[in-house]
Protein backbone atom coordinates (compact mmCIF):
# COMPACT_ATOMS: atom_id res chain seq x y z
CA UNK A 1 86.53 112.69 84.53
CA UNK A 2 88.08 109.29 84.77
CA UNK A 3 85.51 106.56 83.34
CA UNK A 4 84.92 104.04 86.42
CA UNK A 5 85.30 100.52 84.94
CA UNK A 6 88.67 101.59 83.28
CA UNK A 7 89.88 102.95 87.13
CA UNK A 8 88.61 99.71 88.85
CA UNK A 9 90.13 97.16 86.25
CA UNK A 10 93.49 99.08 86.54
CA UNK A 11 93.63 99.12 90.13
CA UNK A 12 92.88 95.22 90.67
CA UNK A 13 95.56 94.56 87.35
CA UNK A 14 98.21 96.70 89.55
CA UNK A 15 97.06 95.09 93.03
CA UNK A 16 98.05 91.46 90.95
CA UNK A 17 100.88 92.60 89.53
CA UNK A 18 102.38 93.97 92.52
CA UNK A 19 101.75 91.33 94.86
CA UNK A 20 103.18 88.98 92.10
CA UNK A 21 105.67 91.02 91.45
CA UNK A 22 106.99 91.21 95.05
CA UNK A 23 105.71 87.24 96.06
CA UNK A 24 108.07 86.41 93.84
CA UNK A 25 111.02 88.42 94.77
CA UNK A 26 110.52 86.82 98.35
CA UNK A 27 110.24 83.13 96.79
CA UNK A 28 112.96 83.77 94.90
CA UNK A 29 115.47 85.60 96.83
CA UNK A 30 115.14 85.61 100.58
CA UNK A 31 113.39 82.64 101.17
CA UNK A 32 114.78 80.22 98.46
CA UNK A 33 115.70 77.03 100.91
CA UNK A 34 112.14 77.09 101.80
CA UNK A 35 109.48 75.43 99.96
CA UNK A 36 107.35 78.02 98.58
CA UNK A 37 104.44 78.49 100.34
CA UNK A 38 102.17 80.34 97.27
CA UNK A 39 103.53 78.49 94.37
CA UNK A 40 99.31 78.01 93.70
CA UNK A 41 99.13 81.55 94.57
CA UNK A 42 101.61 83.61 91.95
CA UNK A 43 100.09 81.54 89.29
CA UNK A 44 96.86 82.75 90.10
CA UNK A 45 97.85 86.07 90.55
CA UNK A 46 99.82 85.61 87.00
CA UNK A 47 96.50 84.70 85.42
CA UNK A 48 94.44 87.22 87.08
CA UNK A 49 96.97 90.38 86.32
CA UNK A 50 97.19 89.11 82.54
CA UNK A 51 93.21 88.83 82.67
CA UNK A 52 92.65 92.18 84.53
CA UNK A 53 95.45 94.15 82.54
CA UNK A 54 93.42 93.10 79.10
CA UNK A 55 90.43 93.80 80.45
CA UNK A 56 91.44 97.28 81.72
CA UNK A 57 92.92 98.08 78.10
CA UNK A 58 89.84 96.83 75.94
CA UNK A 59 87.85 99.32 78.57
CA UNK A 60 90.47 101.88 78.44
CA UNK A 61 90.41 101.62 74.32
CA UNK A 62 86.69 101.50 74.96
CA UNK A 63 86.71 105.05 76.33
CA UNK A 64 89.10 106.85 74.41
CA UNK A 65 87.74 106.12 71.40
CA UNK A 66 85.78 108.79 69.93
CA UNK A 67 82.79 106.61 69.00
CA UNK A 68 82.99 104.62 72.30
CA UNK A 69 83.57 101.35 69.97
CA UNK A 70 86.86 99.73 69.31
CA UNK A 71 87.84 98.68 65.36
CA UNK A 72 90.85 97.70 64.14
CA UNK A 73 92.05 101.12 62.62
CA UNK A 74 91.51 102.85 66.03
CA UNK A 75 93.18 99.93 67.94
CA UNK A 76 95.99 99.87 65.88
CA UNK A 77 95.88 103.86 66.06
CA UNK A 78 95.92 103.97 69.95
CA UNK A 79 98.34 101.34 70.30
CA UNK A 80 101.29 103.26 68.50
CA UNK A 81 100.74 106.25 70.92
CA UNK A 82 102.93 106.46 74.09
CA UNK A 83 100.14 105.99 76.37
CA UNK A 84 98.50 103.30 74.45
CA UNK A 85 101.98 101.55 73.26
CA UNK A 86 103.28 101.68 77.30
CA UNK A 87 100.05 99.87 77.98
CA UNK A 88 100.79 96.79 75.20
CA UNK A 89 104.33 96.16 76.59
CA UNK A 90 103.05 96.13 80.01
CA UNK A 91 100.16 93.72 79.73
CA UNK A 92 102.73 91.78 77.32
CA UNK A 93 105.95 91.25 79.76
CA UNK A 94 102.08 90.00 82.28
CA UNK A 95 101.59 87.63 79.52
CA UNK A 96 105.33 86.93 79.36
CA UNK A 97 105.38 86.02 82.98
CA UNK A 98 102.49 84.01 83.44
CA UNK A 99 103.74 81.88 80.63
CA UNK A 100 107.31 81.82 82.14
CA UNK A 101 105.19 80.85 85.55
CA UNK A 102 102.48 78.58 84.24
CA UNK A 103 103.69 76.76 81.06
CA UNK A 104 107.81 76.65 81.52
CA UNK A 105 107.67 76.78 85.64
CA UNK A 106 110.60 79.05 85.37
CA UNK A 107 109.27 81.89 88.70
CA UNK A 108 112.87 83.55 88.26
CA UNK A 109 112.05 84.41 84.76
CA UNK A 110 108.34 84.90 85.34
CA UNK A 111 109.87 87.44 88.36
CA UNK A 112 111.87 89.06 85.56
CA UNK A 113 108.65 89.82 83.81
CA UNK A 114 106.77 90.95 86.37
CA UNK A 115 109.05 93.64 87.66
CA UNK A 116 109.74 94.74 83.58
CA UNK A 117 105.89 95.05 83.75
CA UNK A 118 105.84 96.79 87.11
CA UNK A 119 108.84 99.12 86.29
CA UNK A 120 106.84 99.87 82.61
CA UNK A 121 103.97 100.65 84.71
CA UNK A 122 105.98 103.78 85.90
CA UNK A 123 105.45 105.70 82.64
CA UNK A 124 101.84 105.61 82.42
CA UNK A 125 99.77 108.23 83.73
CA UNK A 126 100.25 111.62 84.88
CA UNK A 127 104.19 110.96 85.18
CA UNK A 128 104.44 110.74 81.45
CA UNK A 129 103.16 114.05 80.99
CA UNK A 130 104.76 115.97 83.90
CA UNK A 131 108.46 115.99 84.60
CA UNK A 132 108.95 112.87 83.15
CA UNK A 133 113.06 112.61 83.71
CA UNK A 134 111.71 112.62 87.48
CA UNK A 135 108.46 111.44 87.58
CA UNK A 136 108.87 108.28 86.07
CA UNK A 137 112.17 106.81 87.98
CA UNK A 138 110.22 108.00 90.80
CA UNK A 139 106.77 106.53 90.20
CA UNK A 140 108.32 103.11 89.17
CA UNK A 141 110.98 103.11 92.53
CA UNK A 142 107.38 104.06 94.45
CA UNK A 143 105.52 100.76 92.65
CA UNK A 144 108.58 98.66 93.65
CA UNK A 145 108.47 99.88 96.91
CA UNK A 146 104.66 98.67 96.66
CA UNK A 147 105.16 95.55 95.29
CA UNK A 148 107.86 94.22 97.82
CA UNK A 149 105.52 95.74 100.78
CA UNK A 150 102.47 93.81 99.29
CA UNK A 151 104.83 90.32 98.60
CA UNK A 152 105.97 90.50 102.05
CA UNK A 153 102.56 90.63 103.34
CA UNK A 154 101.01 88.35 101.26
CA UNK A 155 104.13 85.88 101.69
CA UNK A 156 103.32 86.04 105.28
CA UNK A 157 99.85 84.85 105.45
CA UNK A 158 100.86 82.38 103.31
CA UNK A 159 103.65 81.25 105.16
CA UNK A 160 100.99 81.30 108.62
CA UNK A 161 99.91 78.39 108.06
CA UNK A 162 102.87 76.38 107.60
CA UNK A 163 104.08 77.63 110.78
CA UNK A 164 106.18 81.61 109.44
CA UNK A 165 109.48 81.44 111.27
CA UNK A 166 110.42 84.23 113.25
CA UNK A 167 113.44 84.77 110.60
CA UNK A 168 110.97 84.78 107.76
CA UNK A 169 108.80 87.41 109.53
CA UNK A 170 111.83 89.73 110.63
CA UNK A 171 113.05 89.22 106.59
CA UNK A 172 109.75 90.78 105.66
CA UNK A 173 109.76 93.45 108.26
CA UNK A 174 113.47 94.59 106.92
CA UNK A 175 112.55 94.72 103.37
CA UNK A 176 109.25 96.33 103.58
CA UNK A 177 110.82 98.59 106.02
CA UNK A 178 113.27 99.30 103.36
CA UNK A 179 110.98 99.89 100.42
């Protein structure tokens, strides 16, 4: 019974935000004596997980709204539920980020942001409702897991063409290993 364009939006928001999340742990972290290879890229993937994350709520808000239209009372309604209030403070630490990332060209902060989004992300969905105490530690651990497998990969093909050093690939191949 899940409405489609809600389901899509969400999934390309999260696909951003992880591989964000987790490019920027690698920049960061592990390979911070290295230029960084996808400086052009996290800020693109900043943008689009802010842009996909609103889009996803407006067409989440869209659909549980009993009329199917958004106004201000039901906005303000949803938004001071669980579900609808976990949604705000994620897509707001994405906004918080791609500011960080874009404006103050500060990716350690913007990182910061991105995993508070990520690890928010955790208490959305079905783990909200069942077993929470477990579910949600366990769904967030599961997208950080995600997003460091997705970084790694992504850091990786952008690293191929400057030549990826053996090191770098064997760093990428222990963490996602790890997560």
């Amino acid at each position: 019974g899940a409405a489609l364009v809600p389901a899509i939006l969400r999934g390309l928001a999260l696909c951003a935000l992880l591989t964000l999340a987790g490019l920027l742990v690698f920049d960061s972290y592990f390979f911070r004596s290295e230029v960084a290879p996808s400086s052009t890229l996290t800020s693109w993937l900043s943008v689009s997980a802010t842009v996909l994350l609103t889009l996803h709520l407006l067409a989440w808000l869209r659909h549980v709204s009993p009329e199917q239209s958004i106004d201000s009372a039901f906005i303000s309604a949803a938004l001071t539920r669980s579900v609808g209030a976990t949604e705000a403070v994620r897509l707001g630490f994405a906004v918080l980020s791609t500011l960080a990332l874009t404006l103050a060209r500060r990716p350690r902060v913007a990182l910061l942001f991105a995993l508070g989004a990520v690890l928010v992300g955790g208490g959305i969905g079905h783990p909200a409702a069942i077993h929470p105490l477990i579910a949600i530690p366990a769904k967030s651990l599961h997208l950080m897991a995600v997003a460091l497998w997705l970084g790694g990969l992504v850091w990786l093909a952008a690293s191929f063409k400057r030549g990826a050093s053996v090191a770098g690939a064997s760093t990428v191949s222990t963490v996602a290993l790890a997560a």
